[in-house]
C-alpha atoms as a PDB file:
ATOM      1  CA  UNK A   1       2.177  33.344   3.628  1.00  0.00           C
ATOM      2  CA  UNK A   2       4.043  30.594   1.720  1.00  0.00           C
ATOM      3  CA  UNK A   3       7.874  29.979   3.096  1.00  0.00           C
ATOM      4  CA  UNK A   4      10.260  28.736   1.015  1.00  0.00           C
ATOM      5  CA  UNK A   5      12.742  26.709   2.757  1.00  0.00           C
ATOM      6  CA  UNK A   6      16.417  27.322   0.979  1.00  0.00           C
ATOM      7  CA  UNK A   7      19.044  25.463   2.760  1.00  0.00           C
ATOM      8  CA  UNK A   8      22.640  25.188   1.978  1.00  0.00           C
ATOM      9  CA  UNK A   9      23.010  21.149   1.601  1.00  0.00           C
ATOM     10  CA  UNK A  10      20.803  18.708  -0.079  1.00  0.00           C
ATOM     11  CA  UNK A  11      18.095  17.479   2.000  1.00  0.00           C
ATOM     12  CA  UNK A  12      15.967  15.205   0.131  1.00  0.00           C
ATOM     13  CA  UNK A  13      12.924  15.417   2.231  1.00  0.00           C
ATOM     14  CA  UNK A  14      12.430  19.519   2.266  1.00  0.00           C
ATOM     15  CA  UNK A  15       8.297  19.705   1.826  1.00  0.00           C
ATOM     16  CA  UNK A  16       6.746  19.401   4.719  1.00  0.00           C
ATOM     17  CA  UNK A  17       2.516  19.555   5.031  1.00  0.00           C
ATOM     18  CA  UNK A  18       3.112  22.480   7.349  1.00  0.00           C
ATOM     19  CA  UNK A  19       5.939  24.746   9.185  1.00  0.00           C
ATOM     20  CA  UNK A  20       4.716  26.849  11.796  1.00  0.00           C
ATOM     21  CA  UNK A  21       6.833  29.703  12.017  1.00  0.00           C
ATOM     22  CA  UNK A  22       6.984  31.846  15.651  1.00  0.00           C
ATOM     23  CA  UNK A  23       9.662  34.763  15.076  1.00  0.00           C
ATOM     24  CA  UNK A  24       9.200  36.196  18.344  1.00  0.00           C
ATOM     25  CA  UNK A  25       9.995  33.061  20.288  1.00  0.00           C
ATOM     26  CA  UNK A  26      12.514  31.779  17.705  1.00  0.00           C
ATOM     27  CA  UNK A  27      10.338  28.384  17.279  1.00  0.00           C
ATOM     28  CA  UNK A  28       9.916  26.369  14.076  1.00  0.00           C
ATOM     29  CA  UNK A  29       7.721  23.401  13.738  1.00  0.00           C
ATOM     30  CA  UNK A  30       7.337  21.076  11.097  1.00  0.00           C
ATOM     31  CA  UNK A  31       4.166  19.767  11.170  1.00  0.00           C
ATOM     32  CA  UNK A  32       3.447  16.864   8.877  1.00  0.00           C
ATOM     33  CA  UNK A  33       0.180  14.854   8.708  1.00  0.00           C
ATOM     34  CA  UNK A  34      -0.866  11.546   7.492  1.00  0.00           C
ATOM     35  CA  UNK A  35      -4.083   8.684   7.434  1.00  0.00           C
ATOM     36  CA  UNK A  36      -2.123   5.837   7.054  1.00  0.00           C
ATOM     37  CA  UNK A  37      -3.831   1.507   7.864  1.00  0.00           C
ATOM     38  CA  UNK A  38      -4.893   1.707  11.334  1.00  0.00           C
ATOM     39  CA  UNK A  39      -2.231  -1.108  12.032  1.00  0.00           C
ATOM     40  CA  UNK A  40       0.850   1.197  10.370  1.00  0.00           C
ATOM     41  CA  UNK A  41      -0.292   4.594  12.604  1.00  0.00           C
ATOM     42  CA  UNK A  42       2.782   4.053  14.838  1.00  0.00           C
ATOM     43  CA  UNK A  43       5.141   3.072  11.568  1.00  0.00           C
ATOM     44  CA  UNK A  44       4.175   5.710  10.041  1.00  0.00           C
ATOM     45  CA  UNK A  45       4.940   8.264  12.811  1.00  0.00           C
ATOM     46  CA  UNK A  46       8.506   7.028  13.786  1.00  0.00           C
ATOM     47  CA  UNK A  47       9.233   7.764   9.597  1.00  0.00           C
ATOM     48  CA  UNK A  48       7.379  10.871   9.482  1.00  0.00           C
ATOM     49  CA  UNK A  49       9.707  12.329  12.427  1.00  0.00           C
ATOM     50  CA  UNK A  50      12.768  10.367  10.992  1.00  0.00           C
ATOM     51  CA  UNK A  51      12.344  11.676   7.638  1.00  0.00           C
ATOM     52  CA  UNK A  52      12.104  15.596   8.454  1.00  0.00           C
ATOM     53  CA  UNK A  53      15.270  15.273  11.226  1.00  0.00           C
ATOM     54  CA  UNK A  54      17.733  16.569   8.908  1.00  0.00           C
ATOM     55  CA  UNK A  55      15.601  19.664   7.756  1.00  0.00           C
ATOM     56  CA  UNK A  56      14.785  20.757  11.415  1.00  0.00           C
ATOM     57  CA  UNK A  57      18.512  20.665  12.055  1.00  0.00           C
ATOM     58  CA  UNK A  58      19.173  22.418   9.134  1.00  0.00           C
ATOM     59  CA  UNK A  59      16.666  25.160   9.543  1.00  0.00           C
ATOM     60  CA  UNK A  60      18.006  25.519  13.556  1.00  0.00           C
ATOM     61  CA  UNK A  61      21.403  25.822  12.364  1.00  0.00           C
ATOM     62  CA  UNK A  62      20.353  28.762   9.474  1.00  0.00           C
ATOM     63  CA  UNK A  63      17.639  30.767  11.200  1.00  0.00           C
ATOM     64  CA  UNK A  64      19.007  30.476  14.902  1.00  0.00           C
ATOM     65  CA  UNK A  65      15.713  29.006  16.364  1.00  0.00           C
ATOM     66  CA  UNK A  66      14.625  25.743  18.455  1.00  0.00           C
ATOM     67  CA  UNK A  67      12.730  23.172  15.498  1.00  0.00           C
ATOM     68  CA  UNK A  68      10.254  20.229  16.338  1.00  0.00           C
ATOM     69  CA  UNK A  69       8.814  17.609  13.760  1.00  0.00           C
ATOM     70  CA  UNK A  70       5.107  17.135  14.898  1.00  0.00           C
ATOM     71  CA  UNK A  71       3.690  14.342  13.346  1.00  0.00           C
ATOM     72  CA  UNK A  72      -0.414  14.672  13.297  1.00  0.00           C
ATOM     73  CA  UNK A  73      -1.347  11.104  12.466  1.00  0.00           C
ATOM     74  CA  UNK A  74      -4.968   9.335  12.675  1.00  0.00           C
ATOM     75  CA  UNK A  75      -5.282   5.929  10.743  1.00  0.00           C
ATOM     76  CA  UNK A  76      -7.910   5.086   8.180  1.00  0.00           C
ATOM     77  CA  UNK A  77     -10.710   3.580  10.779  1.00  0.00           C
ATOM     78  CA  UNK A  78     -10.124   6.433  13.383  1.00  0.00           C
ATOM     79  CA  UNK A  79      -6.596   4.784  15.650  1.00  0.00           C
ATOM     80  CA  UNK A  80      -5.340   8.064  17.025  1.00  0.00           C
ATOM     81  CA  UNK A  81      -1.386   7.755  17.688  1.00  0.00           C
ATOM     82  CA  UNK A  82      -1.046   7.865  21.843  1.00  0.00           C
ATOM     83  CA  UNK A  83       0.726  11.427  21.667  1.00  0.00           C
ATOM     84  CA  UNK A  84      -2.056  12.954  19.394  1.00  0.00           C
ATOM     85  CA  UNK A  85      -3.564  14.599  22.218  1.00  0.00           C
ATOM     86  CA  UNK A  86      -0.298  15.928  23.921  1.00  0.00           C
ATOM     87  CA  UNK A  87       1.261  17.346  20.482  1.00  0.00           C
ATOM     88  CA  UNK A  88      -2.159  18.995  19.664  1.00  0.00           C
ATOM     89  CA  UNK A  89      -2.138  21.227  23.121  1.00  0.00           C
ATOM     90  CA  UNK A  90       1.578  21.793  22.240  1.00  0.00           C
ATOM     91  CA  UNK A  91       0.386  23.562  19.051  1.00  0.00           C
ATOM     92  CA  UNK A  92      -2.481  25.327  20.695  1.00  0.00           C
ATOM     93  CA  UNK A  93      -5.163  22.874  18.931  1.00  0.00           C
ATOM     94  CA  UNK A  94      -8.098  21.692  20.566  1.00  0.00           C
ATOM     95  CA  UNK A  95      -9.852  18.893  18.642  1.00  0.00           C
ATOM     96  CA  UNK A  96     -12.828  16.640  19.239  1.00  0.00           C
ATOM     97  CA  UNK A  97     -11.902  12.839  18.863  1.00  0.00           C
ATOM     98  CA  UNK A  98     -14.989  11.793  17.643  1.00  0.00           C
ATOM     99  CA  UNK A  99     -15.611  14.157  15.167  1.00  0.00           C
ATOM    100  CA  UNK A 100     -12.248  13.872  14.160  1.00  0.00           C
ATOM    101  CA  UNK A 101     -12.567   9.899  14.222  1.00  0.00           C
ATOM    102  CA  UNK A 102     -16.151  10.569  12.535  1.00  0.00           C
ATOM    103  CA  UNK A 103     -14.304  12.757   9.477  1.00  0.00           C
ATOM    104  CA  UNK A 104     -12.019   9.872   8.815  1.00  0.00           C
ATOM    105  CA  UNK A 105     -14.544   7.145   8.830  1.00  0.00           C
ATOM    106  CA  UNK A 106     -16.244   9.042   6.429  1.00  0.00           C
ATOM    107  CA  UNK A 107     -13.619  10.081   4.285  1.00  0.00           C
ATOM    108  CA  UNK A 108     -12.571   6.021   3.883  1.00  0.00           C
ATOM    109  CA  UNK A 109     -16.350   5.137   3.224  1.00  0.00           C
ATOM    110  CA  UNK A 110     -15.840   7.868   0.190  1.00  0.00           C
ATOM    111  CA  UNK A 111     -12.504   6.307  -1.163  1.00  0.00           C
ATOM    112  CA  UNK A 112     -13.754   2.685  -0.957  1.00  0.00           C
ATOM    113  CA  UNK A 113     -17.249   3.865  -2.546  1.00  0.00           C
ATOM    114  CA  UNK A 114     -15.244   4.950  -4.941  1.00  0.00           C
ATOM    115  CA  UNK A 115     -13.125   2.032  -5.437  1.00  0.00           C
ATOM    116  CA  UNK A 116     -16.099  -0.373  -5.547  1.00  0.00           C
ATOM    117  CA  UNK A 117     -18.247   1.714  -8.314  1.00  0.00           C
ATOM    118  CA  UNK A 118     -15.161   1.454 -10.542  1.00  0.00           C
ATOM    119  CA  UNK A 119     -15.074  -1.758 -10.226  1.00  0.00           C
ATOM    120  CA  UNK A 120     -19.026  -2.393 -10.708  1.00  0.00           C
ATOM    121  CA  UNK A 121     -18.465  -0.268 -13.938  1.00  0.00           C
ATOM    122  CA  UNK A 122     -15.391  -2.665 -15.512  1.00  0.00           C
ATOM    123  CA  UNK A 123     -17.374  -5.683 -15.189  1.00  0.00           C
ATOM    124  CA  UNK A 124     -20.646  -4.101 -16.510  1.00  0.00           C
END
């Protein structure tokens, strides 16, 4: 089911990845996910929770229900953020680091394959 989110101000960031919606419990929660430089994982989660603050307020305030921002973030080599495991059990999720860690890995040995073949190709 998509959700549209219409609020009454102007919220610049209003598209999260994800918003888990529980009606019965009156709990929202923005879920946003990113594979950022191993060294930026913990940058990169402060502005993923800083940058959705004003839409879980805003969504509280209009639909009357208690709003997180979960940020789901795993840098490019496999760094897991030290919550990762604690906000995954909040949402119910149960995950196996190392394939998860594997699936990474391999998706960065993909993008730099990539990378390099383009550049094998320019200076043929």
């Amino acid at each position: 089911m998509v959700l549209q989110c219409f609020v009454v101000k102007f919220i610049e960031a209003r598209r999260p990845d994800i918003i888990l919606v529980k009606w019965k419990v009156k709990e929202c929660v923005i879920i946003e996910i990113a594979v950022p430089w191993d060294v930026r994982t913990k940058i990169k989660e402060e502005q993923k929770v800083d940058k959705y603050q004003d839409l879980a307020r805003e969504i509280s305030r209009l639909w009357g229900m208690s709003t997180k921002v979960v940020p789901i973030i795993i840098g490019d080599l496999g760094t897991i953020i030290d919550q990762l495991t604690l906000l995954l059990s909040m949402l119910g999720v149960t995950l196996s680091f190392d394939t998860t860690q594997k699936t990474v890995l391999l998706g960065t040995t993909h993008i730099l394959r990539k990378v390099l073949e383009k550049k094998d190709r320019k200076r043929s």
